[in-house]
N, C-alpha and C. Protein backbone atom coordinates (compact mmCIF):
# COMPACT_ATOMS: atom_id res chain seq x y z
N UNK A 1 -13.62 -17.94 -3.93
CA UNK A 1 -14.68 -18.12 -4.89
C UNK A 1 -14.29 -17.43 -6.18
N UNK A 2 -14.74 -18.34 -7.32
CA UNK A 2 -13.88 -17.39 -8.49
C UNK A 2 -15.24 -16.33 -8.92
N UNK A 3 -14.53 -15.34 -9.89
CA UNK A 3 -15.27 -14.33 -9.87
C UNK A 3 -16.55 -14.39 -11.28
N UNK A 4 -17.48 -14.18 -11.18
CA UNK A 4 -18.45 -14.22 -12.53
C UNK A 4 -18.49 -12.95 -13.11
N UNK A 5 -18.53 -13.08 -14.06
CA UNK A 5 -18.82 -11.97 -15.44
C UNK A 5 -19.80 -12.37 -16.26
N UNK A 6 -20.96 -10.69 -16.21
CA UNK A 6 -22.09 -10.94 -16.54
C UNK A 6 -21.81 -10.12 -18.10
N UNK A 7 -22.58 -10.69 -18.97
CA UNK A 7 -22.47 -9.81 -20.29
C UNK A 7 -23.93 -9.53 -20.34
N UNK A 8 -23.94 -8.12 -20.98
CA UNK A 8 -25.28 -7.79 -21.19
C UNK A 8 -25.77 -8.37 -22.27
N UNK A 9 -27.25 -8.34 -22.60
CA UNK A 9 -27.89 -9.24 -24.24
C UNK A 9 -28.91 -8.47 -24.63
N UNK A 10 -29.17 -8.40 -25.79
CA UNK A 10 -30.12 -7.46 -26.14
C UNK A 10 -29.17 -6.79 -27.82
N UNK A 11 -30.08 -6.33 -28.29
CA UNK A 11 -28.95 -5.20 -29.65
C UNK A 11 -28.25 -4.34 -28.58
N UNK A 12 -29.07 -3.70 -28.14
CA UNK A 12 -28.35 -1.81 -27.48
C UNK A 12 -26.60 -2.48 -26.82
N UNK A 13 -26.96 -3.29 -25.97
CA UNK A 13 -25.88 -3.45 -25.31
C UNK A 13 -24.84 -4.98 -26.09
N UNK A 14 -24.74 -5.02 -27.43
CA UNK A 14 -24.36 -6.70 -27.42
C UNK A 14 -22.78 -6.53 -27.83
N UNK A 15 -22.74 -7.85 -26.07
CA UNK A 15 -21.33 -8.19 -26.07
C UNK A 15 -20.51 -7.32 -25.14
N UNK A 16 -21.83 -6.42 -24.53
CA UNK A 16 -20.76 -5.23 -23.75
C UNK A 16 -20.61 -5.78 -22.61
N UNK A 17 -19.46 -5.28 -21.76
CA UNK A 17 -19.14 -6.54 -20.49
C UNK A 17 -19.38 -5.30 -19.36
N UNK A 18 -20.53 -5.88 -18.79
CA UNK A 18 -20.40 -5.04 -17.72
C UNK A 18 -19.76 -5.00 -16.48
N UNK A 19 -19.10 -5.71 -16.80
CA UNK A 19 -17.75 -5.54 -15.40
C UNK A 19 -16.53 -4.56 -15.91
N UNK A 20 -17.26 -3.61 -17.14
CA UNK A 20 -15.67 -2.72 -17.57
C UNK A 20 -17.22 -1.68 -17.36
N UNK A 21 -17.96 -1.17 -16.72
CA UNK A 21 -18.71 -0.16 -16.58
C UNK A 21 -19.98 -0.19 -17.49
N UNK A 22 -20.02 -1.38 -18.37
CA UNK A 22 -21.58 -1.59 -19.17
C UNK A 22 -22.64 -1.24 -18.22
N UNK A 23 -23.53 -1.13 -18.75
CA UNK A 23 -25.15 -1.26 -18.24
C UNK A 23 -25.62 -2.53 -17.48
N UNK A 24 -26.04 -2.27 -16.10
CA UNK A 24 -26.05 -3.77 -15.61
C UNK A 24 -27.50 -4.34 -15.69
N UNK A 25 -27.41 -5.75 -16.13
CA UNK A 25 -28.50 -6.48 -16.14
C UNK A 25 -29.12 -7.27 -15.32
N UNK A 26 -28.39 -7.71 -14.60
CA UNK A 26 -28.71 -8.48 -13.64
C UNK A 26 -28.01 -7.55 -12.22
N UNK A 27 -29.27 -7.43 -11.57
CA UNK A 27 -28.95 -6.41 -10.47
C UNK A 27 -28.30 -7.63 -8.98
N UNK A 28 -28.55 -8.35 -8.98
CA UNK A 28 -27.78 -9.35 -7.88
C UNK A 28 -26.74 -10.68 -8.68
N UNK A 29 -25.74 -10.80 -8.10
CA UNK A 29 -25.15 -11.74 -8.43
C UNK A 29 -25.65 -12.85 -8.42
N UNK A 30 -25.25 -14.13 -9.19
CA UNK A 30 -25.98 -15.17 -8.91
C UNK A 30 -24.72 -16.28 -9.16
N UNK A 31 -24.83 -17.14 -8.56
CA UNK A 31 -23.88 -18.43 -8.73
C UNK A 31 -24.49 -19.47 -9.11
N UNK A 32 -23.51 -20.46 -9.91
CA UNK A 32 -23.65 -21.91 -10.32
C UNK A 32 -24.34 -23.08 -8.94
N UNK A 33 -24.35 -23.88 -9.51
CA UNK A 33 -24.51 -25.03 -8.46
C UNK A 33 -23.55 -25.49 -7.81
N UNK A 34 -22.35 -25.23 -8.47
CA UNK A 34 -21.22 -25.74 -8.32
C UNK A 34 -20.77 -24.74 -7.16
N UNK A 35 -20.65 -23.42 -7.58
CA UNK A 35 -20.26 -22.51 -6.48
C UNK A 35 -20.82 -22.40 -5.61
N UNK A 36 -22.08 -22.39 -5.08
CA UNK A 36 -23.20 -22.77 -4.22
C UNK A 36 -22.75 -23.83 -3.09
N UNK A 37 -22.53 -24.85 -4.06
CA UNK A 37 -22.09 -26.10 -3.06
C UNK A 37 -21.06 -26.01 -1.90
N UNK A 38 -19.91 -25.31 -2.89
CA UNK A 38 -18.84 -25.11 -2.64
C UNK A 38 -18.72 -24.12 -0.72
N UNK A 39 -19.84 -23.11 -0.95
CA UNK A 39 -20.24 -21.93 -0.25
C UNK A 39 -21.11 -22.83 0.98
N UNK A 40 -21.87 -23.46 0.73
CA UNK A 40 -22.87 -24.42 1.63
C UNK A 40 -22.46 -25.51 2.43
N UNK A 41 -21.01 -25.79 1.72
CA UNK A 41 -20.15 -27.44 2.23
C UNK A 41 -20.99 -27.92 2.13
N UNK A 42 -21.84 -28.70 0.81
CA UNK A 42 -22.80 -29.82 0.62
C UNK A 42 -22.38 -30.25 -1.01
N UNK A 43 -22.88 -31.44 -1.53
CA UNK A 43 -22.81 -32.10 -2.85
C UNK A 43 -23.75 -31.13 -3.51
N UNK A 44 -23.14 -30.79 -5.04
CA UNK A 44 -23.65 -30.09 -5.65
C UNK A 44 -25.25 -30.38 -5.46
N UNK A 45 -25.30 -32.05 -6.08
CA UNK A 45 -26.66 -32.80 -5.94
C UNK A 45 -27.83 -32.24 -4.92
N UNK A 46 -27.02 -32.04 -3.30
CA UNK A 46 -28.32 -31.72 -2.98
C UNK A 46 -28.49 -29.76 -3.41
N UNK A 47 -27.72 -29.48 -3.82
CA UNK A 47 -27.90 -28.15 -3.88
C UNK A 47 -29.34 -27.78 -5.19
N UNK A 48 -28.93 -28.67 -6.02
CA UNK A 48 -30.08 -28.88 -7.02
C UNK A 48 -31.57 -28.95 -6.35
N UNK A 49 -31.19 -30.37 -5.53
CA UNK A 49 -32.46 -31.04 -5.13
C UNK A 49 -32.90 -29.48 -4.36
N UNK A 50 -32.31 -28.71 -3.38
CA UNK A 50 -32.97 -27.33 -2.69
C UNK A 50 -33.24 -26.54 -3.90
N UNK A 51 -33.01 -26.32 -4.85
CA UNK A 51 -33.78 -25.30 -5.81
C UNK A 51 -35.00 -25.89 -6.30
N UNK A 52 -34.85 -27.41 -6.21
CA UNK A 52 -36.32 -28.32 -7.11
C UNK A 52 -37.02 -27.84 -5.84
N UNK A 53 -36.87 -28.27 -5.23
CA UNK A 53 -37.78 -27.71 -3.68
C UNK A 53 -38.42 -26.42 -3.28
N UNK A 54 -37.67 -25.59 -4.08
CA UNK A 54 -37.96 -23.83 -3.90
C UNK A 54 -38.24 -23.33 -2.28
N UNK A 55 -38.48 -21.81 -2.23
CA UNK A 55 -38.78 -21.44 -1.17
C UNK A 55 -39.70 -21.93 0.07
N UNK A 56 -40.88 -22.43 -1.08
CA UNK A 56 -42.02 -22.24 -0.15
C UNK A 56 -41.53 -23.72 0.95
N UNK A 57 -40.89 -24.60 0.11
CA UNK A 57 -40.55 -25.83 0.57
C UNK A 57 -39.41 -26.00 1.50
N UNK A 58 -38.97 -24.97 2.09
CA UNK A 58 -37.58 -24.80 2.97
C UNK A 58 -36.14 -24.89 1.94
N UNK A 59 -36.44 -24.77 0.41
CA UNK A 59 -35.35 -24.92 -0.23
C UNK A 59 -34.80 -23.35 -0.43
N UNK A 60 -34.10 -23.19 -1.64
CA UNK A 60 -34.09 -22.15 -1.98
C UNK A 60 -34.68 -21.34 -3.01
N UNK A 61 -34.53 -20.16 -3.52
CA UNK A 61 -35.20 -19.51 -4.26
C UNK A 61 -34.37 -19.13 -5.33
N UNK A 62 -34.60 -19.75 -6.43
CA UNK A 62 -33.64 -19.68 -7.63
C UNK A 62 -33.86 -19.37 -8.81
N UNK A 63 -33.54 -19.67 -10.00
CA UNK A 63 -33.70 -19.29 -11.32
C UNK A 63 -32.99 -20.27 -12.02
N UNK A 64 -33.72 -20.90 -13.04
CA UNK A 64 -33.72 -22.16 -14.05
C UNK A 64 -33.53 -21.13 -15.46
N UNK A 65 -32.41 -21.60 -15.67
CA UNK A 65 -31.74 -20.64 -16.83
C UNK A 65 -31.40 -21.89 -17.81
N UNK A 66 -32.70 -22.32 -18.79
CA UNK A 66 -32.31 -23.28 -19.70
C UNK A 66 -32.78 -24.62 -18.56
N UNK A 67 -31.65 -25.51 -18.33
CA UNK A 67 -31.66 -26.94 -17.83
C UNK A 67 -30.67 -26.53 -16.34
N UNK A 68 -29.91 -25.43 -16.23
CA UNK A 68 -29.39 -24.83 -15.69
C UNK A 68 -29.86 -23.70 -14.08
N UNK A 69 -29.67 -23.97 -13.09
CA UNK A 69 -29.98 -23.49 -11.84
C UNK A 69 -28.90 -22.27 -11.73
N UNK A 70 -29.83 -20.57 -11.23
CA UNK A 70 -28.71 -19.64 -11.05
C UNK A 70 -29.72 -19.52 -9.34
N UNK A 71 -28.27 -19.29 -8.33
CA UNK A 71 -28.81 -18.70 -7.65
C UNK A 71 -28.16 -17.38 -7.10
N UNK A 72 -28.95 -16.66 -6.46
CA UNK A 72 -28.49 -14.90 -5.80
C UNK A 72 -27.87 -15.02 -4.60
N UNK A 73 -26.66 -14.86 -4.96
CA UNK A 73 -25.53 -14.69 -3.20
C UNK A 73 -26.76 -13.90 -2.57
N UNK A 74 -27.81 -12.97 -2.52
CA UNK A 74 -28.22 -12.94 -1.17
C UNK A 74 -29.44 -14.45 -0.18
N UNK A 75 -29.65 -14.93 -1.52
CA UNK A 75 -30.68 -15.64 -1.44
C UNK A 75 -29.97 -16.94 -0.59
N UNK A 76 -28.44 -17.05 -0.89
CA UNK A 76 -27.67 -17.92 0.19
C UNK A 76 -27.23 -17.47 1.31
N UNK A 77 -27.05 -15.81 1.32
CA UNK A 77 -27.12 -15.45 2.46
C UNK A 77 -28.49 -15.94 3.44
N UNK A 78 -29.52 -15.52 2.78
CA UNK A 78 -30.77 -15.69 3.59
C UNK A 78 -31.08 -17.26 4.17
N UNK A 79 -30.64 -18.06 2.81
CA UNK A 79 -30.66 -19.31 3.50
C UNK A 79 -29.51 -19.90 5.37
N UNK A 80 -28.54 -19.80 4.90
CA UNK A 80 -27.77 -20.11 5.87
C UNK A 80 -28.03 -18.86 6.93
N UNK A 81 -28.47 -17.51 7.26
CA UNK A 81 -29.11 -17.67 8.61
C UNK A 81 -30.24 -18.22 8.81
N UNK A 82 -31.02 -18.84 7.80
CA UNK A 82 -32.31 -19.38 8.50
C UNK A 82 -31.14 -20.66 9.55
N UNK A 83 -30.63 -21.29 8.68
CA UNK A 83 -29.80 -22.21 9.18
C UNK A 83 -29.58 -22.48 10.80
N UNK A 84 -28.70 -20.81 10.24
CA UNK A 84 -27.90 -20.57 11.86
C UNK A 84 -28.99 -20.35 13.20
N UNK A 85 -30.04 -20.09 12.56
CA UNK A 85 -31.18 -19.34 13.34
C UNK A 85 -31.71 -20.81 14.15
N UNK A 86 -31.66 -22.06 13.64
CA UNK A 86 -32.59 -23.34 14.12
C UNK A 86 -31.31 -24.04 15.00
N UNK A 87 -30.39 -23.43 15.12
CA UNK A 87 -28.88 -24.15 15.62
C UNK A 87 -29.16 -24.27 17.55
């Protein structure tokens, strides 16, 4: 999985990269749709369609950044043992 780099935003911190010891902003990682998919073995497509769906709906629990879907490596953790759990 390739690796993400978060930049902080704001004046105080702008442009500082917090993967060289900045101030962190985002306290969980989050991945693309693309990386998601990749992690799930499914088409990006339905990976979308599970965030349109959200939690309450057996999808996942995500964040719409713009037109753009982020989701939290734990939140795919949590998904795939529900997974493993109905097997």
């Amino acid at each position: 999985m390739q690796s993400v780099t978060y930049r902080a935003v704001g004046n105080r911190n702008k442009d500082k990269d917090i993967s060289q010891g900045g101030d962190p902003v985002m306290p969980e990682q989050l991945v693309t749709t693309k990386q998601a998919a990749k992690i799930l073995a499914v088409a990006e497509k339905k990976v979308r369609e599970l965030c349109a769906r959200g939690l309450k709906y057996g999808g996942l629990e995500a964040l719409k950044i713009g037109t753009k879907w982020r989701i939290p490596l734990k939140e795919l953790d949590r998904f795939i043992e529900s997974r493993i759990g109905r097997s």
